[in-house]
Protein backbone atom coordinates (compact mmCIF):
# COMPACT_ATOMS: atom_id res chain seq x y z
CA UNK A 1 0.00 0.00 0.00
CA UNK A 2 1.80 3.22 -0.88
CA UNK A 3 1.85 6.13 1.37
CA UNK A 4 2.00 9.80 1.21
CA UNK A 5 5.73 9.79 1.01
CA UNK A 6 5.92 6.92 -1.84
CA UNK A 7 3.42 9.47 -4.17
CA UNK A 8 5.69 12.45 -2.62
CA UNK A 9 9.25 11.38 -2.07
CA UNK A 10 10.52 14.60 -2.52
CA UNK A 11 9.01 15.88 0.96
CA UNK A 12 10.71 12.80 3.16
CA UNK A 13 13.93 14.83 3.93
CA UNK A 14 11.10 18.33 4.32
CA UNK A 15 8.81 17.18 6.60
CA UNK A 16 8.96 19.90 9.23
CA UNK A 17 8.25 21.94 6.05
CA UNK A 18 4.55 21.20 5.68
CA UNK A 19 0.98 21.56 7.42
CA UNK A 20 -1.46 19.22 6.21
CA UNK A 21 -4.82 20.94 5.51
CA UNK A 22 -8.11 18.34 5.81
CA UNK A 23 -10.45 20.73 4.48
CA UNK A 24 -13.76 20.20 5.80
CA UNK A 25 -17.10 22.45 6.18
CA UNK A 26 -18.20 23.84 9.33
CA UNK A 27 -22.05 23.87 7.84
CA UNK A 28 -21.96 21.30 4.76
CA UNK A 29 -19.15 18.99 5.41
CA UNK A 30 -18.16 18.88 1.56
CA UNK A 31 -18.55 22.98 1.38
CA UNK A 32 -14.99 22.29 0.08
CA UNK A 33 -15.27 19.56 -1.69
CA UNK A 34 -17.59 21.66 -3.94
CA UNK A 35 -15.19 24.25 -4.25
CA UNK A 36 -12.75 21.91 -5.28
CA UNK A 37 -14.78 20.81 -8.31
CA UNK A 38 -15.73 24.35 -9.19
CA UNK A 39 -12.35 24.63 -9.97
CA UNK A 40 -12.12 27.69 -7.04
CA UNK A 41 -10.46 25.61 -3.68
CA UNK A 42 -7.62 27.76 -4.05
CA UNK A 43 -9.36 30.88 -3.25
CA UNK A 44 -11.75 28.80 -0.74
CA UNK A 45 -8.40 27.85 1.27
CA UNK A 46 -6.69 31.55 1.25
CA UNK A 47 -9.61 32.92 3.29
CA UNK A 48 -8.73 31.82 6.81
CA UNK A 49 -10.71 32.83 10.42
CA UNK A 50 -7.14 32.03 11.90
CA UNK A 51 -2.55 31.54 11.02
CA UNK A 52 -3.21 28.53 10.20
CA UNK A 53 -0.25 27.94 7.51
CA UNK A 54 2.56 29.04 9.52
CA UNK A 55 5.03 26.82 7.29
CA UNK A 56 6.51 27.21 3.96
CA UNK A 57 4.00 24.52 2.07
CA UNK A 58 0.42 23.36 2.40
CA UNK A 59 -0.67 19.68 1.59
CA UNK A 60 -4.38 20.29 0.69
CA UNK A 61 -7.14 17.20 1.36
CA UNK A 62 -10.24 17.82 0.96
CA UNK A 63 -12.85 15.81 3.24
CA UNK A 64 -14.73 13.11 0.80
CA UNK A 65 -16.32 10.85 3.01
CA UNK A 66 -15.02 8.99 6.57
CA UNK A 67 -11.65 8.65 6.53
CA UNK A 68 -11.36 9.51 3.24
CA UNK A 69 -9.96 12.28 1.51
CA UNK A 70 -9.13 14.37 -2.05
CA UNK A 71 -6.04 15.22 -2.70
CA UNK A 72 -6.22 19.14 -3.91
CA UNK A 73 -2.72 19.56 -4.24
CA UNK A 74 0.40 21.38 -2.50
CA UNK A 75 0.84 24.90 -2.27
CA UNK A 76 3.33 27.33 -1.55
CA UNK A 77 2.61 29.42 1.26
CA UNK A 78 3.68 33.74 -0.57
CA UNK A 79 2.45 35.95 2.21
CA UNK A 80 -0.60 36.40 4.65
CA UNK A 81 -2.48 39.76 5.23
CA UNK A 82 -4.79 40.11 8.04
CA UNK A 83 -8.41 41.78 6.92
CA UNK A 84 -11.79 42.84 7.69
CA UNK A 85 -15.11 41.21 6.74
CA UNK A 86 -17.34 43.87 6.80
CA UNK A 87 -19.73 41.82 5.57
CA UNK A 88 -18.95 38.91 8.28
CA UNK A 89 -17.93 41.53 10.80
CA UNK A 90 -14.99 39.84 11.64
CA UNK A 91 -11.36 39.96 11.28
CA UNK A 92 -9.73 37.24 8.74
CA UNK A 93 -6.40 36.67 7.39
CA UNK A 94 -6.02 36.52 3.57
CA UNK A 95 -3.50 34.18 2.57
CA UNK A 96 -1.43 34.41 -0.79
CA UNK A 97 -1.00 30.94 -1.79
CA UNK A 98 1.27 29.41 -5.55
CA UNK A 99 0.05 25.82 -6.59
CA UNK A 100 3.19 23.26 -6.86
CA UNK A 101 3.78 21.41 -9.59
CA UNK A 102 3.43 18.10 -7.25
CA UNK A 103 1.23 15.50 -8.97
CA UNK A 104 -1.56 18.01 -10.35
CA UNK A 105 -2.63 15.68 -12.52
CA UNK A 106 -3.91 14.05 -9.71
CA UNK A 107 -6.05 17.04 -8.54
CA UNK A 108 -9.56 16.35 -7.52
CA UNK A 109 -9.09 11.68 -8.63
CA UNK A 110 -6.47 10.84 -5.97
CA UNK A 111 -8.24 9.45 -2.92
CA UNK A 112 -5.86 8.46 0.81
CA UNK A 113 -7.33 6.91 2.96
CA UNK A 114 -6.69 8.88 6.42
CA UNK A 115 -8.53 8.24 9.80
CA UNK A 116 -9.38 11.36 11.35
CA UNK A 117 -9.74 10.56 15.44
CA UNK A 118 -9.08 14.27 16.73
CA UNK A 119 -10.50 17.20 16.10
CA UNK A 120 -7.44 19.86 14.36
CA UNK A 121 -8.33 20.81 10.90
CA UNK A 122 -4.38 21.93 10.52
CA UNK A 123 -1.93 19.39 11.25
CA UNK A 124 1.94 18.74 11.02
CA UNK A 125 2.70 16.36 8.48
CA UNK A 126 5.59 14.46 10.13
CA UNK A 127 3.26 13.28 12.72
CA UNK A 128 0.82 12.06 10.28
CA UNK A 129 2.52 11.02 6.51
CA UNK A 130 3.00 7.29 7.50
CA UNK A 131 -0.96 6.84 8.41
CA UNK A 132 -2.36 8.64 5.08
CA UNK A 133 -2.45 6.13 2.57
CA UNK A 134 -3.81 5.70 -0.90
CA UNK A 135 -7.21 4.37 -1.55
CA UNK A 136 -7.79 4.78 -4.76
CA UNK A 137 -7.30 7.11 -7.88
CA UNK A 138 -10.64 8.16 -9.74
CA UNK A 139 -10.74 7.80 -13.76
CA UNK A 140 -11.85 11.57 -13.79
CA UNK A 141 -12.04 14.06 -11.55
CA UNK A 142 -14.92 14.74 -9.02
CA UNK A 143 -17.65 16.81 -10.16
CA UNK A 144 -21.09 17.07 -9.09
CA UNK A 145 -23.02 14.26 -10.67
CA UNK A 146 -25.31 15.81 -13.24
CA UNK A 147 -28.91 15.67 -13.08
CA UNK A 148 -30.16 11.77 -14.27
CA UNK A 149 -33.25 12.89 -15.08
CA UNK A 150 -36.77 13.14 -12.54
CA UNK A 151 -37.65 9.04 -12.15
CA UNK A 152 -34.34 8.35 -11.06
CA UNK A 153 -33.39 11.43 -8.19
CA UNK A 154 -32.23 9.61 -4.67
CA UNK A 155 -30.66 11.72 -2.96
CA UNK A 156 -29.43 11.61 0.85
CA UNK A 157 -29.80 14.67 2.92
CA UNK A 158 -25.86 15.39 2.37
CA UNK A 159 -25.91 14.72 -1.45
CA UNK A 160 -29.19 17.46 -1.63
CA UNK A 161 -26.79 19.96 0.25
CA UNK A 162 -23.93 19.39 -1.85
CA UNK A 163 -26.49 20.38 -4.81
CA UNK A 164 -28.01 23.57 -3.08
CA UNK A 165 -24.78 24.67 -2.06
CA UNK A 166 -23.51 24.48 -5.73
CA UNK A 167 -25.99 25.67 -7.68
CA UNK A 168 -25.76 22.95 -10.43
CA UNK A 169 -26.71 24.07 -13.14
CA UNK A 170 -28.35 21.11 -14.52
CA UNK A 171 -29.70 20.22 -11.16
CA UNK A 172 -31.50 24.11 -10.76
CA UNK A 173 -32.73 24.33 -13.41
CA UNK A 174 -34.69 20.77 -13.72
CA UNK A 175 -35.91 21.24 -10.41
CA UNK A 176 -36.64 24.92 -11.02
CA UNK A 177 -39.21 24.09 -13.65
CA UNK A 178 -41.71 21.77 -12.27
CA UNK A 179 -44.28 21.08 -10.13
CA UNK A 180 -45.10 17.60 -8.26
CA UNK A 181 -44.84 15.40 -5.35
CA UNK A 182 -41.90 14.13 -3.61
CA UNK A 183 -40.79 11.58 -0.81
CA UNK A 184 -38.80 11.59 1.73
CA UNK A 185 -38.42 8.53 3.98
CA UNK A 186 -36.36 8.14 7.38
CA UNK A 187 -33.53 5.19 6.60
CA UNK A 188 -33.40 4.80 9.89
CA UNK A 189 -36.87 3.83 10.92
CA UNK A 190 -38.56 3.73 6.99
CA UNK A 191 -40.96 6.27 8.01
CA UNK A 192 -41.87 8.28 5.49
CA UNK A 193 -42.93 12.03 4.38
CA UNK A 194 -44.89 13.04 1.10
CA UNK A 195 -44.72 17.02 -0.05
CA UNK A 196 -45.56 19.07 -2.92
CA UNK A 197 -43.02 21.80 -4.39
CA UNK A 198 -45.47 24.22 -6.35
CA UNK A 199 -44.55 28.04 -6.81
CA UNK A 200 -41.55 30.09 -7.56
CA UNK A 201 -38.52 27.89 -8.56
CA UNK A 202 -40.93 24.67 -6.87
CA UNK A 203 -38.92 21.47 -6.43
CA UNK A 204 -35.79 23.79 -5.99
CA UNK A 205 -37.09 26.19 -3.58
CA UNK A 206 -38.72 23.89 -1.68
CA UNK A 207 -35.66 21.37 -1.48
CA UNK A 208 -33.60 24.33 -0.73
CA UNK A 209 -35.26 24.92 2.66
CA UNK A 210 -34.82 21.12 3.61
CA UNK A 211 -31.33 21.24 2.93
CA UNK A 212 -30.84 24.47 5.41
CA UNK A 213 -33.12 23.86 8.04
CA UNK A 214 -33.60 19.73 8.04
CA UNK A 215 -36.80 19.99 8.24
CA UNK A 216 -38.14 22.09 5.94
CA UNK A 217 -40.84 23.75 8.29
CA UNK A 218 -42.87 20.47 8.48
CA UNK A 219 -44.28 19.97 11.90
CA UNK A 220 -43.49 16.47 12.35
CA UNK A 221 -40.06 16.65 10.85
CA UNK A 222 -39.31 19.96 13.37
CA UNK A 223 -40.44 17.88 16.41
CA UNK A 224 -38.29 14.86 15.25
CA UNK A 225 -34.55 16.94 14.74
CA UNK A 226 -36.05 18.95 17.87
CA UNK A 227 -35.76 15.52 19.77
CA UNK A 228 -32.92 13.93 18.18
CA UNK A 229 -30.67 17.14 16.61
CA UNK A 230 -29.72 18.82 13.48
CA UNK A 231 -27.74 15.80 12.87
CA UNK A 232 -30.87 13.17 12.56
CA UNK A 233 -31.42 15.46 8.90
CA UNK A 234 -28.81 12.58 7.51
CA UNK A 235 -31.18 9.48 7.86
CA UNK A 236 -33.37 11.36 5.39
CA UNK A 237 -33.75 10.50 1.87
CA UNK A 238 -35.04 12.54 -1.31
CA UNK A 239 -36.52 11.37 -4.19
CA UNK A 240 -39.66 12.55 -6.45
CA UNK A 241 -43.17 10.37 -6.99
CA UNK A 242 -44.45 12.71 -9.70
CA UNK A 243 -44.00 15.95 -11.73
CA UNK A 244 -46.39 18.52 -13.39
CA UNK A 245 -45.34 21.12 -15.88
CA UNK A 246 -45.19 24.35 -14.20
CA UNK A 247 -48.32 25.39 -15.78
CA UNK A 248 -50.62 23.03 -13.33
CA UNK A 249 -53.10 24.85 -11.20
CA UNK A 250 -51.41 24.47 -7.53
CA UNK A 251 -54.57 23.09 -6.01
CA UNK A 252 -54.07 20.26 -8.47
CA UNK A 253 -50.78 19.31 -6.95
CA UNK A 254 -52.25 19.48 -3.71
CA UNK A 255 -54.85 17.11 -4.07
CA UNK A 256 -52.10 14.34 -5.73
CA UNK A 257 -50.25 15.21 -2.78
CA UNK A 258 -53.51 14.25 -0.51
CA UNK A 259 -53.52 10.99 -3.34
CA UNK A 260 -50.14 9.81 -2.51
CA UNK A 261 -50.06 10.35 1.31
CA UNK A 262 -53.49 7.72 0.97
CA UNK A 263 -51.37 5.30 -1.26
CA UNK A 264 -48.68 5.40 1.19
CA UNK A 265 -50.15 5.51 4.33
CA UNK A 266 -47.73 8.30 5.74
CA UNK A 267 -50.48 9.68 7.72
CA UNK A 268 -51.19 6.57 9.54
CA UNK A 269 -47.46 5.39 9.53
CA UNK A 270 -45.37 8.51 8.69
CA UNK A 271 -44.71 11.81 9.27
CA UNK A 272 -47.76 13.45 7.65
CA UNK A 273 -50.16 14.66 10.32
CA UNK A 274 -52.61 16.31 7.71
C-alpha cells in the first residue's frame, strides 16, 4: 500500500516543512469539496478565520467521506495579510498561496485513505505522513453528478446539500421548472414524508429549505430533529413520486399530494399529520 511519502518522495527529507490541511465544512461537510470541483479551492483555502499555515508549504485534502480524503494539491505558502469582513464583521487573514507542480494531474481523482480521530483541521505532516495512505485514484475528476433525469433522483440529505450549495446548473434548473410530489423517507426507521413543491422555482425552492433547516418547516419533521438534533437530517432520503409542468393549477398538486399520502399511508405510519 503506498503512502504519502511513496506518491511524494521529494518531501521525506522536508517534513517539518509542511501543514497538512483536511479541508472540511463547518455547515456542509463537503462545502470544500464543492469548491474543489468548481475549480475555485484555491481561493476557498486563502480565506482563513485564523494563522493557520505558519510553514513554507500546504498539503491540501479535501474531506470526501469517513476517513477519506481528495487530494487538492500542494501549495506554496507567498504571504498572509490580516483583513476585515465587513460583511462577516470579523477579522480574517487573507492568505497568498502558488500551486506546486506536485502531482496536479492528480487534482480532484487521488483518494488516501486517512482516519481522522481528533479534532485539528491543521496538522503537522511528520506526525501524520505514514498513516495517510492511498485508496484509490478516480478515472476523472470529481464533479457534481449531473442531473439523471426526474424518475431516477435519490438523494441523501448530504448529497441534496452538496447540490443547493452548488448551484448545479443542470440540477437548478430541472428542479426549477416543475411542479409535483416528492418523498422523503427516514432510513433509519422507513418512516416516510410526502410534499408538494409548487410556486416560484418549486422542487428547488422547496428542497432548498430542507437542505438548510432539516426539516423544511414540516411539523413532524421539526419535532423529530427537535428531539434527536440537526444531525438526525442525515437518515433522510429525497426522491420525487411525480412531476407537473409548471403550468398546473397548484390546487391540483395538492390534491395528488392528498392521493399519494393515501397510497402510502404516511399519515397513519409517517410523518404526515394532515
Amino acid at each position: 500500500m503506498l503512502n504519502f511519502t511513496d506518491i511524494f518522495p521529494q518531501t521525506t527529507d522536508s517534513l517539518d516543512q509542511y501543514k497538512v490541511h483536511l479541508a472540511i465544512g463547518r455547515i456542509v461537510k463537503k462545502e470544500p469539496l464543492l469548491a474543489l470541483s468548481k475549480n475555485q479551492f484555491k481561493e476557498w483555502q486563502e480565506y482563513q478565520n485564523n494563522k493557520n499555515f505558519e510553514r513554507n508549504y500546504i498539503v491540501s485534502l479535501v474531506y470526501y467521506k469517513l476517513n477519506e480524503w481528495i487530494y487538492a494539491g500542494i501549495y506554496k505558502r507567498i504571504d498572509v495579510q490580516k483583513k476585515y469582513d465587513r460583511e462577516k464583521k470579523k477579522y480574517y487573514f487573507q492568505y497568498t498561496t502558488e500551486l506546486l507542480d506536485k502531482q496536479t494531474d492528480l487534482i480532484a481523482k487521488m483518494i488516501f485513505h486517512f482516519p481522522k480521530d481528533f479534532r485539528q483541521s491543521y496538522v503537522l505532516l511528520e506526525n501524520h505522513y505514514d498513516k495517510i495512505t492511498v485508496k484509490e485514484i478516480l478515472p476523472k475528476p470529481y464533479r457534481v453528478t449531473e442531473f439523471p433525469g426526474y424518475e431516477n433522483v435519490v438523494l441523501t440529505f448530504e448529497e441534496l446539500r452538496e447540490i443547493i450549495i452548488s448551484e448545479d446548473i443542470s440540477w437548478k434548473t430541472a428542479l426549477s421548472n416543475i411542479k409535483g410530489v416528492y418523498l422523503i423517507t427516514d432510513m433509519k426507521n422507513g418512516k416516510q414524508y410526502i410534499g408538494s413543491a409548487y410556486g416560484d422555482e418549486a422542487f428547488w425552492n422547496r428542497w432548498q429549505s430542507y437542505s438548510i433547516t432539516g426539516h423544511g418547516k414540516n411539523k413532524e419533521l421539526v419535532q423529530l430533529l427537535k428531539a434527536h438534533g440537526f444531525d438526525y437530517a442525515q437518515n433522510f432520503q429525497f426522491s420525487i413520486l411525480e412531476i407537473r409542468s409548471r403550468i398546473t393549477d397548484d390546487e391540483e398538486i395538492i390534491r395528488r399530494e392528498a392521493h399519494w399520502k393515501r397510497i402510502l399511508g404516511t399519515r397513519e405510519h409517517g410523518y404526515n399529520k394532515n
